[in-house]
Protein backbone atom coordinates (compact mmCIF):
# COMPACT_ATOMS: atom_id res chain seq x y z
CA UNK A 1 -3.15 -1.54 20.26
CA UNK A 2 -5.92 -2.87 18.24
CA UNK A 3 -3.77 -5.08 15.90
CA UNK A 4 -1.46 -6.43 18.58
CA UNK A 5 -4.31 -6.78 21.36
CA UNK A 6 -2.48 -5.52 24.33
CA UNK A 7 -2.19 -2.31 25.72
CA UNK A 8 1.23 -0.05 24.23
CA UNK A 9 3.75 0.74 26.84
CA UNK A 10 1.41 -1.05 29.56
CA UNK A 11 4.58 -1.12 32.13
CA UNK A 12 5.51 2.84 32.07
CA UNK A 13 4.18 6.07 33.74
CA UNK A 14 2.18 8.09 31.66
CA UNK A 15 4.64 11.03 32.34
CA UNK A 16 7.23 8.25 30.55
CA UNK A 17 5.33 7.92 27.40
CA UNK A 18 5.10 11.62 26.92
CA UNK A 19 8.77 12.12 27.23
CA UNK A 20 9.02 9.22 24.70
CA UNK A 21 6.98 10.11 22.37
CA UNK A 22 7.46 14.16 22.62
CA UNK A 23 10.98 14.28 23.61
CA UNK A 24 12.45 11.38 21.72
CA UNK A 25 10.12 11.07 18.79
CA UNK A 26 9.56 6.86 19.84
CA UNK A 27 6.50 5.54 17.85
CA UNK A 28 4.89 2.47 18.69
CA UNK A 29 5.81 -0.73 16.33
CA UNK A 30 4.40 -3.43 15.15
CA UNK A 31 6.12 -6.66 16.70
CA UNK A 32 7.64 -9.39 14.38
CA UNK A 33 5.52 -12.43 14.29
CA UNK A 34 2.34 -10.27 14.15
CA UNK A 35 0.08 -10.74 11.62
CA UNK A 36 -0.54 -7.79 10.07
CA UNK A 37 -1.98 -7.02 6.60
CA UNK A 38 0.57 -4.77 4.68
CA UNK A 39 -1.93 -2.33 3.70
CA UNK A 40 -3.31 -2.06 7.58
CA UNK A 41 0.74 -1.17 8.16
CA UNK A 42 1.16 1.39 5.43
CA UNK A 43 -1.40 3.14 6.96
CA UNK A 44 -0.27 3.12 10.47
CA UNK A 45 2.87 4.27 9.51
CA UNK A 46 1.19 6.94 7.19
CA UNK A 47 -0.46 8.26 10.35
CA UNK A 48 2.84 8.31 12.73
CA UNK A 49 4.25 11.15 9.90
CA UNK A 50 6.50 13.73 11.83
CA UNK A 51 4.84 16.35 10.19
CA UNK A 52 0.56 16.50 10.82
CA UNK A 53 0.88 17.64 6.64
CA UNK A 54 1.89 14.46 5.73
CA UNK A 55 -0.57 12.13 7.95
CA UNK A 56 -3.60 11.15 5.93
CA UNK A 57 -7.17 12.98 6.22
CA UNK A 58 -9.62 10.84 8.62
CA UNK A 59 -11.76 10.84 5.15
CA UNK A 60 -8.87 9.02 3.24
CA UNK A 61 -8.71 6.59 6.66
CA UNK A 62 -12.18 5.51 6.20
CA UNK A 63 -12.14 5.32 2.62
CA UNK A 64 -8.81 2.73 2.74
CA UNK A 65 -10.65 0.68 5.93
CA UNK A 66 -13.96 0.79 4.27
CA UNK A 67 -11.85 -0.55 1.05
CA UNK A 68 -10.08 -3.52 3.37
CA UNK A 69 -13.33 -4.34 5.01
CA UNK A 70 -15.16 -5.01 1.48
CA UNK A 71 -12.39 -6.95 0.40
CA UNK A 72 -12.54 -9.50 3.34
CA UNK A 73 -16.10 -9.80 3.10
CA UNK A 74 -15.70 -10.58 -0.46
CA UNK A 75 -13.20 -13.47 0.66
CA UNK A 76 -15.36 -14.68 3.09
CA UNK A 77 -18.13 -15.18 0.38
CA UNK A 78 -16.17 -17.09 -1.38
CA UNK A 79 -15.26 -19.54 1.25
């Protein structure tokens, strides 16, 4: 939602989404054509993990976005 700046599923019921998601497992995707850095998409797809075990710890989250966010104010700088 945040990285393609519209709303996910915007045209279905909310009764579709949950057969969607809990019946046939959909995850949202990133579109082609949209920007999006390839660490930013590791993670999302780190988070939409079958299995809860496998998705990363909110601590590890903040950690890698608190890492991304240093590095682009580092590049700004140096503009």
């Amino acid at each position: 939602e945040l990285v393609v700046c519209e709303k996910p599923w915007r045209d279905d019921h909310p009764m579709q989404i949950v057969f969607k998601v809990g019946s046939r497992g959909e995850k949202l995707q990133i579109p082609a054509g949209v920007q999006c850095n390839s660490e930013l998409k590791t993670m999302i797809s780190a988070c939409f993990q079958e299995q809860a075990s496998k998705r990363p710890r909110f601590s590890e989250l903040t950690k890698q976005l608190e890492g991304m966010v240093q590095a682009v104010e580092a590049a700004r700088k140096k503009q």
